[in-house]
C-alpha atoms as a PDB file:
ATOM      1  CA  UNK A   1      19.811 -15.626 -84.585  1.00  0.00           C
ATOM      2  CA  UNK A   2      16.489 -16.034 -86.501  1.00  0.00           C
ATOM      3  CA  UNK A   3      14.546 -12.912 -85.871  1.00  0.00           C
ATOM      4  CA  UNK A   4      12.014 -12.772 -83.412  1.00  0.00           C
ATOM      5  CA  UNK A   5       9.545 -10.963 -85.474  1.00  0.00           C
ATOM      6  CA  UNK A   6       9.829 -13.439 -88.028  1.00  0.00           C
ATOM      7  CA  UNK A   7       8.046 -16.169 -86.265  1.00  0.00           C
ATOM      8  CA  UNK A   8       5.524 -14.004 -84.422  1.00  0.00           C
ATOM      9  CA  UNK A   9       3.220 -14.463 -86.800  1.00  0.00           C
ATOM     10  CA  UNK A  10       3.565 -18.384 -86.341  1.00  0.00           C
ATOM     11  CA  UNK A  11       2.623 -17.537 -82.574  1.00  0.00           C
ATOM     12  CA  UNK A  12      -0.719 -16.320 -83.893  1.00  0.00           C
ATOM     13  CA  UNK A  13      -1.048 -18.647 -86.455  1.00  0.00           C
ATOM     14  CA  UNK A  14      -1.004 -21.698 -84.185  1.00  0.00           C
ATOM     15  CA  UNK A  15      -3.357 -20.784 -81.298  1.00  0.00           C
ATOM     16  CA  UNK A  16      -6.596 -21.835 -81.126  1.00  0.00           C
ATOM     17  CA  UNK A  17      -9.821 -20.601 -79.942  1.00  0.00           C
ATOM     18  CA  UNK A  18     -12.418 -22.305 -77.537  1.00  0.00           C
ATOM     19  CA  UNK A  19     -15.461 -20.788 -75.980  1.00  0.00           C
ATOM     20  CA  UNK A  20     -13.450 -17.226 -76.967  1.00  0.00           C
ATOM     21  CA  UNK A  21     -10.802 -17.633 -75.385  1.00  0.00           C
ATOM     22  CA  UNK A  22      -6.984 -18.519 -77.050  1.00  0.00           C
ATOM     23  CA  UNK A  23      -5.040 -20.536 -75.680  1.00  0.00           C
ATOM     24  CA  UNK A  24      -1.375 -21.072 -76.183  1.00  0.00           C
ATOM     25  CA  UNK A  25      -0.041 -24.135 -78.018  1.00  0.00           C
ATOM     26  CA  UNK A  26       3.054 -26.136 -76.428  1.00  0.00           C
ATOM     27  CA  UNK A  27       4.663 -25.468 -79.899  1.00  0.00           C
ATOM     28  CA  UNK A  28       4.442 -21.004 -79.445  1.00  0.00           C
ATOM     29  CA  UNK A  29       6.608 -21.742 -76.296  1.00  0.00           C
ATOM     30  CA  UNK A  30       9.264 -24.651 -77.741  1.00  0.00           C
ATOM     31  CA  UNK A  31       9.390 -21.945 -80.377  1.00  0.00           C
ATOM     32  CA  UNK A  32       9.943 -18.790 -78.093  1.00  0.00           C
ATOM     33  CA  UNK A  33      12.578 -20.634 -76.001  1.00  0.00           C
ATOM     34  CA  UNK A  34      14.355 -21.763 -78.830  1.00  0.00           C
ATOM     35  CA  UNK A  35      14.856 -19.066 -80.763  1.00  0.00           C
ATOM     36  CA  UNK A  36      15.827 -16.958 -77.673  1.00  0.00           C
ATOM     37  CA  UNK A  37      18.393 -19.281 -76.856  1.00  0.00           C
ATOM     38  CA  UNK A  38      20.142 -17.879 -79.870  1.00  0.00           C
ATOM     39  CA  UNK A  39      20.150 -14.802 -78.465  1.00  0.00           C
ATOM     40  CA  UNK A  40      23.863 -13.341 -76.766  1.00  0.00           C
ATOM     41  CA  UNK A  41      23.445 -13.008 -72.780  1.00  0.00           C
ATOM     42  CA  UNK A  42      25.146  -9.852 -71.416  1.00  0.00           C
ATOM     43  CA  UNK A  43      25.316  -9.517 -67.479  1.00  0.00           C
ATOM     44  CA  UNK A  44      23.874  -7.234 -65.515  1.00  0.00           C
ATOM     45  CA  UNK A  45      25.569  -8.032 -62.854  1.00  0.00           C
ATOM     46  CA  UNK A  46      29.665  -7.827 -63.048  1.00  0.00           C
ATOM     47  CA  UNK A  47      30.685  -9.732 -59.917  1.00  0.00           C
ATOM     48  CA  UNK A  48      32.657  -7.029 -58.593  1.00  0.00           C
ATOM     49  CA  UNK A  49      30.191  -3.842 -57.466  1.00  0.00           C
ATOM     50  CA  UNK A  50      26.236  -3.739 -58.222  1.00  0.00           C
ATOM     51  CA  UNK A  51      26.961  -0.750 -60.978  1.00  0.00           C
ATOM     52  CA  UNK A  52      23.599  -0.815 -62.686  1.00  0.00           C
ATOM     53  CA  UNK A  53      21.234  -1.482 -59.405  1.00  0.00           C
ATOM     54  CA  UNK A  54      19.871   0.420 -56.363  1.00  0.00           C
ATOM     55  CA  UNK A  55      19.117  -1.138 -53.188  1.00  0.00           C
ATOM     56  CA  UNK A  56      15.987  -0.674 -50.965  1.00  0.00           C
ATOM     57  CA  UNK A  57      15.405  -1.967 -47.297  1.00  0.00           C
ATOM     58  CA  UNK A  58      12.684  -1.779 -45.615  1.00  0.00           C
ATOM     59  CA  UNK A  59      13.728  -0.355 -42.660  1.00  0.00           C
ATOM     60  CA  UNK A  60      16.361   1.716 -43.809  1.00  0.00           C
ATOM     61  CA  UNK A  61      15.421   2.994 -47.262  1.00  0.00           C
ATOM     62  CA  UNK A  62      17.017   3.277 -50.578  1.00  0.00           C
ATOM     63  CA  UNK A  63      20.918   3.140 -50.907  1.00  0.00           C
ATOM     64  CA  UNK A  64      21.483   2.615 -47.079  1.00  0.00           C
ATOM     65  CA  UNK A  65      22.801  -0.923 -46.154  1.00  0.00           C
ATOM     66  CA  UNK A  66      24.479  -0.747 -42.732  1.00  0.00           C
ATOM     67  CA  UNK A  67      24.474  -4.071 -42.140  1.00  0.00           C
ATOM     68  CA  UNK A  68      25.793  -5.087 -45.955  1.00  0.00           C
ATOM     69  CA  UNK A  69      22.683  -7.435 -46.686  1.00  0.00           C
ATOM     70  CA  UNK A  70      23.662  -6.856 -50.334  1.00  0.00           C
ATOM     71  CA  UNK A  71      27.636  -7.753 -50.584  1.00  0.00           C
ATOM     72  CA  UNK A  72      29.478  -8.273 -53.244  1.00  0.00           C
ATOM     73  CA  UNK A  73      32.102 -11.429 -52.546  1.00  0.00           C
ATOM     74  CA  UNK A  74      34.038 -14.131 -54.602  1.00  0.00           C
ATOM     75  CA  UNK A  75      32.604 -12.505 -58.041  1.00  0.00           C
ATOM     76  CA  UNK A  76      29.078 -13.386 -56.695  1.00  0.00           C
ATOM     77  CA  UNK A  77      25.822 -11.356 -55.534  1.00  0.00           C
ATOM     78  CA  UNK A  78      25.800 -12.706 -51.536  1.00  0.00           C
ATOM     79  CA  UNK A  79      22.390 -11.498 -50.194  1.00  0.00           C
ATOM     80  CA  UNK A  80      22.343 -12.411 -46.295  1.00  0.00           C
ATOM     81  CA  UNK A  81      18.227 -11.810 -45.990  1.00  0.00           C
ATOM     82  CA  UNK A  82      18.068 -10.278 -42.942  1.00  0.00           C
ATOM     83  CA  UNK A  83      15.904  -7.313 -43.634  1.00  0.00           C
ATOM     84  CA  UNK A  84      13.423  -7.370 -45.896  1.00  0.00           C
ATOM     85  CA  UNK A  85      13.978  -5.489 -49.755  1.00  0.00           C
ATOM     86  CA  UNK A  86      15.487  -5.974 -52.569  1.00  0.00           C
ATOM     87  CA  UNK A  87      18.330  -4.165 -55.277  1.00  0.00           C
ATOM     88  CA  UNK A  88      16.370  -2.946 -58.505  1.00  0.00           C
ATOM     89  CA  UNK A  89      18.091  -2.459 -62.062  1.00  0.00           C
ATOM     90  CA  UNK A  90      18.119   1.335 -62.933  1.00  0.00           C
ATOM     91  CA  UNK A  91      17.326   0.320 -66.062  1.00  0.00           C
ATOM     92  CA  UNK A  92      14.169  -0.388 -67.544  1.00  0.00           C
ATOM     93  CA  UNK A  93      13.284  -3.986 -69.553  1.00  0.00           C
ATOM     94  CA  UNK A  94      10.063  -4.908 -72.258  1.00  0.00           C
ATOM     95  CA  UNK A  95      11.093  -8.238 -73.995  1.00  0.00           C
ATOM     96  CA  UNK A  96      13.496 -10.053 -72.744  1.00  0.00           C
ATOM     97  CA  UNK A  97      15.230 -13.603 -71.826  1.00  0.00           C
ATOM     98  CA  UNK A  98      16.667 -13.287 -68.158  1.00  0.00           C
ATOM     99  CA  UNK A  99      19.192 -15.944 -66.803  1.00  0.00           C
ATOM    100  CA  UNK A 100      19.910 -16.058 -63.276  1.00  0.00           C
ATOM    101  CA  UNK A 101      22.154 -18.972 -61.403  1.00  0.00           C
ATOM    102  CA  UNK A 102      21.596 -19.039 -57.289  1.00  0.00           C
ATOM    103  CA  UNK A 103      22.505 -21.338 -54.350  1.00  0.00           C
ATOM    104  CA  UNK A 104      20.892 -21.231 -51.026  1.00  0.00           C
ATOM    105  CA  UNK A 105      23.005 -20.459 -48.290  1.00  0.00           C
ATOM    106  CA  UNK A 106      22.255 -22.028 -44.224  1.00  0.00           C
ATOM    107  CA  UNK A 107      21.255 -18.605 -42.674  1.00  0.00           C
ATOM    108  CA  UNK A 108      17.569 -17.816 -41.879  1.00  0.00           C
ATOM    109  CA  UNK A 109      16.001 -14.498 -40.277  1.00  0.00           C
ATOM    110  CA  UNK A 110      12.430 -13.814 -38.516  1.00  0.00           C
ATOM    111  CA  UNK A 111       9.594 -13.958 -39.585  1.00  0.00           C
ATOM    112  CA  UNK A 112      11.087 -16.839 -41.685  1.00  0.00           C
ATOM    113  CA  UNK A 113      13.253 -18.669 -39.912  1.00  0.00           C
ATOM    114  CA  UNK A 114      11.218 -21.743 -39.882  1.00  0.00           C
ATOM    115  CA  UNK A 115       9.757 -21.553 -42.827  1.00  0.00           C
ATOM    116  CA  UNK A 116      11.244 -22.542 -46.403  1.00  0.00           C
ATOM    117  CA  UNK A 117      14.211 -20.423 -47.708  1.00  0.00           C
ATOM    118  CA  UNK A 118      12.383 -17.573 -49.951  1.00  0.00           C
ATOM    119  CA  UNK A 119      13.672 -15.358 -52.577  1.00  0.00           C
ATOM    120  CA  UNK A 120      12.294 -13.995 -56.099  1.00  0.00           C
ATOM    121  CA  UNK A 121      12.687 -12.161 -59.458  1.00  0.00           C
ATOM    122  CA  UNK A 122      10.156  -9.679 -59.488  1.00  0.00           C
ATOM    123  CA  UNK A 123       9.642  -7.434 -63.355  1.00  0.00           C
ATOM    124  CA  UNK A 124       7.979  -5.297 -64.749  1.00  0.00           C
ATOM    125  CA  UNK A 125       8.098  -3.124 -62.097  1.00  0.00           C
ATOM    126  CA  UNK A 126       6.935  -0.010 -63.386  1.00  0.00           C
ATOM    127  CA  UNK A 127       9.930   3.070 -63.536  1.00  0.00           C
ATOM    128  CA  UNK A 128       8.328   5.579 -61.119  1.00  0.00           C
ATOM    129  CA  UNK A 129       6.705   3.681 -58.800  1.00  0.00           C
ATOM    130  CA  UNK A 130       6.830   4.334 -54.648  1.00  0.00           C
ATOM    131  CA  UNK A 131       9.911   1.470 -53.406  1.00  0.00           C
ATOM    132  CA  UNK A 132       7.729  -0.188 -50.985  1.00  0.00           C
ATOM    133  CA  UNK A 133       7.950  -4.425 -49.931  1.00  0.00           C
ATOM    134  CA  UNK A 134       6.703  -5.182 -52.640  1.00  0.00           C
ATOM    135  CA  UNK A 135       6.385  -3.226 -55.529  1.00  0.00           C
ATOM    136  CA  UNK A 136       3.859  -3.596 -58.648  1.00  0.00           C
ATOM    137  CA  UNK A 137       5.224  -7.007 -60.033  1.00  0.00           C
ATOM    138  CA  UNK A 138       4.909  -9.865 -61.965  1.00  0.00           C
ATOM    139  CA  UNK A 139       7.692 -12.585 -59.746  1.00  0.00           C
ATOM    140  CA  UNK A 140       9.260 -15.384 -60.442  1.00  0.00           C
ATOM    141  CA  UNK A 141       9.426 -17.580 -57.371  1.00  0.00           C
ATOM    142  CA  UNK A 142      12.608 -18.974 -55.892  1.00  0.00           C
ATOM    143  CA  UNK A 143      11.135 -20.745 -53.094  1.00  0.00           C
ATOM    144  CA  UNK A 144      12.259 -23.904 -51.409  1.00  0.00           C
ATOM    145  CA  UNK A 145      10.066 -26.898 -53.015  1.00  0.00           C
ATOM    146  CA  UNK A 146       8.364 -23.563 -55.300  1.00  0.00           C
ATOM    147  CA  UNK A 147      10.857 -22.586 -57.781  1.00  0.00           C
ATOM    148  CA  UNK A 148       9.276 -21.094 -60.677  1.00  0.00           C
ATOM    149  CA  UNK A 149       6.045 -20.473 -59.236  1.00  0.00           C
ATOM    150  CA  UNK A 150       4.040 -17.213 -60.674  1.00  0.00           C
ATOM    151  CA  UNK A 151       3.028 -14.516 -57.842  1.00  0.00           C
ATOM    152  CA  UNK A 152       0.686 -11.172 -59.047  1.00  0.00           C
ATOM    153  CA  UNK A 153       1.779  -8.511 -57.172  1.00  0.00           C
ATOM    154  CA  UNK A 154      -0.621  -5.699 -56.021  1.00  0.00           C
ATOM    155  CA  UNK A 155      -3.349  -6.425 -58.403  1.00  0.00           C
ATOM    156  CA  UNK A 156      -1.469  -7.905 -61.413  1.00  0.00           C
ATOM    157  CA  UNK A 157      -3.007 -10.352 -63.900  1.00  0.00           C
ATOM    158  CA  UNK A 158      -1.848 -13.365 -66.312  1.00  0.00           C
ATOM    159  CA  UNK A 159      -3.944 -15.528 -68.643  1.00  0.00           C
ATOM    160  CA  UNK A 160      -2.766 -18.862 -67.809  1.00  0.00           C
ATOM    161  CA  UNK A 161      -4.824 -21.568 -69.380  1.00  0.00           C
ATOM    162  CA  UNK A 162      -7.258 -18.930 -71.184  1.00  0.00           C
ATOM    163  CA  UNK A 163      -8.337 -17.780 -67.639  1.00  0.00           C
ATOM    164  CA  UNK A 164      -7.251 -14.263 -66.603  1.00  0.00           C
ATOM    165  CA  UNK A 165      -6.039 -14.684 -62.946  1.00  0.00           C
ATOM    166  CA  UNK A 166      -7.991 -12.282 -60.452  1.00  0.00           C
ATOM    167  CA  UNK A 167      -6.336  -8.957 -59.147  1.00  0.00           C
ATOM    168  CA  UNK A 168      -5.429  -8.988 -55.683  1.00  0.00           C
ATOM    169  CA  UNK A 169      -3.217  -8.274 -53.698  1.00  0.00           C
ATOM    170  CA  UNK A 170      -0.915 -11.184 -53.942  1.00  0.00           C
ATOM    171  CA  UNK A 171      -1.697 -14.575 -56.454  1.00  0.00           C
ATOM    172  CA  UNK A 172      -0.096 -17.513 -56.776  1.00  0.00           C
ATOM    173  CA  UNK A 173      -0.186 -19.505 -60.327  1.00  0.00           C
ATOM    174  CA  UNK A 174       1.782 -23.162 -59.015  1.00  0.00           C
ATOM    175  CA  UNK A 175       4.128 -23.861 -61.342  1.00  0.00           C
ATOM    176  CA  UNK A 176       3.101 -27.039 -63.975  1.00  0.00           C
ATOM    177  CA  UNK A 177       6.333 -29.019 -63.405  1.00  0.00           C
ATOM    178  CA  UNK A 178       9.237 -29.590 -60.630  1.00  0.00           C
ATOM    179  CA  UNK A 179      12.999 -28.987 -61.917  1.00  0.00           C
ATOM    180  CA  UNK A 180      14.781 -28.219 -58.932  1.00  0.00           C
ATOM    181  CA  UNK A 181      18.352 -29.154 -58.026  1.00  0.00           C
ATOM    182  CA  UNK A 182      18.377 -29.781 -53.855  1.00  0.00           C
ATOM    183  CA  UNK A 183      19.500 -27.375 -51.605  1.00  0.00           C
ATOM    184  CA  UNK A 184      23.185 -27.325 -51.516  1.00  0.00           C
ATOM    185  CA  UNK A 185      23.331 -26.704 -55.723  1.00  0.00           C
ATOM    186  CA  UNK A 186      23.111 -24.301 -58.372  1.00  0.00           C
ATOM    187  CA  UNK A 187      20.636 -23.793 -59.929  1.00  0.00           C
ATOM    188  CA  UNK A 188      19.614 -22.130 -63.287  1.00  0.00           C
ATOM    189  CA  UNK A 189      16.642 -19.697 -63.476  1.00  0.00           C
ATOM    190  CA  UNK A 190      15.382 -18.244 -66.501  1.00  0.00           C
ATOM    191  CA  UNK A 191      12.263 -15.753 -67.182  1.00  0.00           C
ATOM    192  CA  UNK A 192      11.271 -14.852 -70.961  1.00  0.00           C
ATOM    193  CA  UNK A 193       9.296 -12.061 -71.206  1.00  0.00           C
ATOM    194  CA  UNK A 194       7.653 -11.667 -75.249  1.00  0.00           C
ATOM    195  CA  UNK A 195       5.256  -9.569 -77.329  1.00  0.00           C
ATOM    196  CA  UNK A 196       2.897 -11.215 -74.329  1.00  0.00           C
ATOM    197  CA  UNK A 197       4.069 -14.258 -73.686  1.00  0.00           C
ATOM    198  CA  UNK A 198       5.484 -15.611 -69.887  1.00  0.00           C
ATOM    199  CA  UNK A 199       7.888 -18.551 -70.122  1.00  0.00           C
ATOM    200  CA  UNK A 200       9.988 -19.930 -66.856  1.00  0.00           C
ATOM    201  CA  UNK A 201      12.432 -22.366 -66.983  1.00  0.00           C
ATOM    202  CA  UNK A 202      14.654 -23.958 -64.187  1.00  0.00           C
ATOM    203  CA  UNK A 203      17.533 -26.262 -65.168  1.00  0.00           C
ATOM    204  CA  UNK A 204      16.498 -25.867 -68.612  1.00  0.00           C
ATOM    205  CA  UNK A 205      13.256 -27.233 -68.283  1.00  0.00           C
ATOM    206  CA  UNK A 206       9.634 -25.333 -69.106  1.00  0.00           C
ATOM    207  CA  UNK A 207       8.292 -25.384 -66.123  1.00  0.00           C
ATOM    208  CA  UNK A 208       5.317 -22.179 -66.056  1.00  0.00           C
ATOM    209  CA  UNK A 209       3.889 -20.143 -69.162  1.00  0.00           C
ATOM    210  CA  UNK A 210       1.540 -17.646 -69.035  1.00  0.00           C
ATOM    211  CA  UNK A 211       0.239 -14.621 -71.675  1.00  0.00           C
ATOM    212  CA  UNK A 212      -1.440 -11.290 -72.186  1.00  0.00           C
ATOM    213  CA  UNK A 213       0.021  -9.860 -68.479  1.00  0.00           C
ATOM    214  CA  UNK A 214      -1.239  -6.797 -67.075  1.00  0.00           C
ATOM    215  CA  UNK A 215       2.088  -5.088 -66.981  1.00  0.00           C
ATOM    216  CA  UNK A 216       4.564  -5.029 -70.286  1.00  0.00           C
ATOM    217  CA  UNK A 217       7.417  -3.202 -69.187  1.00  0.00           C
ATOM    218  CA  UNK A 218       9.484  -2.097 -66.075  1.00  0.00           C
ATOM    219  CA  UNK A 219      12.773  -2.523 -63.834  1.00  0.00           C
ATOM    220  CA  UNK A 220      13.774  -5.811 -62.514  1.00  0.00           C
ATOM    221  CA  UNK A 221      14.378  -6.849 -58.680  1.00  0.00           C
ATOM    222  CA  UNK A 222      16.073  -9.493 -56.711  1.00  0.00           C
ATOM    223  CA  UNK A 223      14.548 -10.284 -53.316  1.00  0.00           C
ATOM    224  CA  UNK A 224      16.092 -10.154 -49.623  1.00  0.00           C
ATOM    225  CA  UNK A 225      13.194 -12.260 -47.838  1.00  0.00           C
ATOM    226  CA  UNK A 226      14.780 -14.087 -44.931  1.00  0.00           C
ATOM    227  CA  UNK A 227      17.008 -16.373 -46.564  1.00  0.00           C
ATOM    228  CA  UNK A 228      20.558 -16.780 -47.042  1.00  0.00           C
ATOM    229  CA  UNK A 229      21.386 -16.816 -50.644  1.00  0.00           C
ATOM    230  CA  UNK A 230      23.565 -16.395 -53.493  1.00  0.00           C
ATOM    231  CA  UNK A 231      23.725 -15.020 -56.793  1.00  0.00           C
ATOM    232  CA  UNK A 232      26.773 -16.329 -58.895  1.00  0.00           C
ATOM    233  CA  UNK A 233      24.984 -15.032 -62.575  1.00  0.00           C
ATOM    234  CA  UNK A 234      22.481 -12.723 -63.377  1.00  0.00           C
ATOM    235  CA  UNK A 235      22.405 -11.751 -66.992  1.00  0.00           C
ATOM    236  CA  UNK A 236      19.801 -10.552 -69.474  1.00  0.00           C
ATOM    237  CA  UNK A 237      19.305 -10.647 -73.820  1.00  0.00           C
ATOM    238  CA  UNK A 238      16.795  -7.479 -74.591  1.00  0.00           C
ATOM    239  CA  UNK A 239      14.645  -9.157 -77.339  1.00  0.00           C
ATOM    240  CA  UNK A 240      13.862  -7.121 -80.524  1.00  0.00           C
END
C-alpha cells in the first residue's frame, strides 16, 4: 500500500479557503478511501467468543448478561436488543478504516418497538470514561431509512461543510446520500477515521464526510438499542 503520510500533504494541498474557513475537496476523500482500501483488514471480532470486548447493560452493568443479549452463534455477533448497552473493544483506536457487515433481525423491544430498527458504531470513546447509555462518542448510525447518519454524543463536534456542528447533548449531521440494501440483507458499513478526516461508506458508496472532530482517539462500541440484529463481520486496518 502507498503510504498514508505520503499523500497527506496532497490533503492540504487541495483544500481551499472561503470566508476562513477550509473546506474539504471531493478529491481528499476519493483519495483517503482509496488508498485505505489497500490497507489489510484484521477482525476484531473472531466469530466464536467476543475475546477483545466488554459488555455493558444498562440495567445490569458491565460483564453481566443474564439474558445473553450479546451471543455469539453461527460465527456471527447476534445482538437480541432487549436492554439497552453496548460491548466496547478493550482496545483503544486513532486512525483507522473500520468494516462492519450487519442484517436486521424481526425482533423489537420497548421503548422501540414501533419505531425503526436502531443500532450504531459509536468511537472515539475516550479509555477511562464512566460506561453510561451513551458514552462520549462520535456514531455512526445504523438506523432503518438512516444508515450512515453522523450523531455527536455528549457535546461532540464535526466540521461538516466548514461549519463546526454545535455541542449538545445529542446532534444529528443527515447523511448526503442513501446506499442502503432493504431490510432482509447485508449490508456493508465502513467508518474511516484520518489525521482529521470522517469518511462513511455503506455498500461501498461515500455517503457522509466530516473533519477536524472534537475527539481523536478512543475505544469502539456496538449498540444494543431495541432491535434485533446481527453482526456477521466486524474488522478494523489501524492506519499509520
Amino acid at each position: 500500500m502507498k503510504n498514508l503520510l505520503s499523500f497527506f500533504v496532497c490533503i492540504l494541498a487541495i483544500h481551499f479557503v472561503s470566508g476562513g474557513r477550509i473546506y474539504s475537496q471531493p478529491l481528499v476523500v476519493q483519495t483517503i478511501v482509496q488508498n485505505t482500501s489497500a490497507q489489510k483488514m484484521k477482525p476484531i471480532f473472531n466469530g466464536r467468543n467476543l475475546n477483545g470486548w466488554y459488555s455493558f447493560l444498562r440495567t445490569e452493568g458491565k460483564n453481566n448478561d443474564p439474558e445473553g443479549v450479546f451471543r455469539v452463534e453461527d460465527g456471527m455477533l447476534h445482538i437480541s436488543g432487549k436492554e439497552f448497552g453496548y460491548i466496547c473493544s478493550k482496545k483503544v483506536y486513532k486512525d483507522f478504516r473500520l468494516a462492519v457487515e450487519f442484517k436486521w433481525g424481526e425482533k423489537r423491544y420497548p421503548p422501540r418497538d414501533t419505531s425503526k430498527r436502531d443500532n450504531g458504531i459509536l468511537y472515539f470513546v475516550p479509555a477511562n470514561i464512566k460506561d453510561t447509555v451513551w458514552p462520549r462518542s462520535i456514531e455512526c448510525q445504523i438506523q432503518e431509512g438512516d444508515v450512515g447518519d453522523f450523531w455527536m454524543v455528549d457535546s461532540t463536534t464535526i466540521v461538516v461543510d466548514g461549519q463546526r456542528s454545535i455541542p449538545r447533548d445529542y446532534n444529528r449531521v443527515v447523511k448526503k446520500k442513501d446506499a442502503e440494501n432493504p431490510r432482509g440483507e447485508w449490508n456493508r458499513v465502513e467508518v474511516i477515521a484520518y489525521h482529521g478526516q470522517l469518511i462513511y461508506l455503506v455498500n461501498g458508496v461515500i455517503v457522509n464526510q466530516a473533519e477536524s472532530p472534537s475527539l481523536h482517539e478512543g475505544r469502539i462500541i456496538i449498540q444494543s438499542e431495541g432491535a434485533e440484529i446481527y453482526y456477521r463481520k466486524i474488522e478494523v486496518a489501524v492506519l499509520k
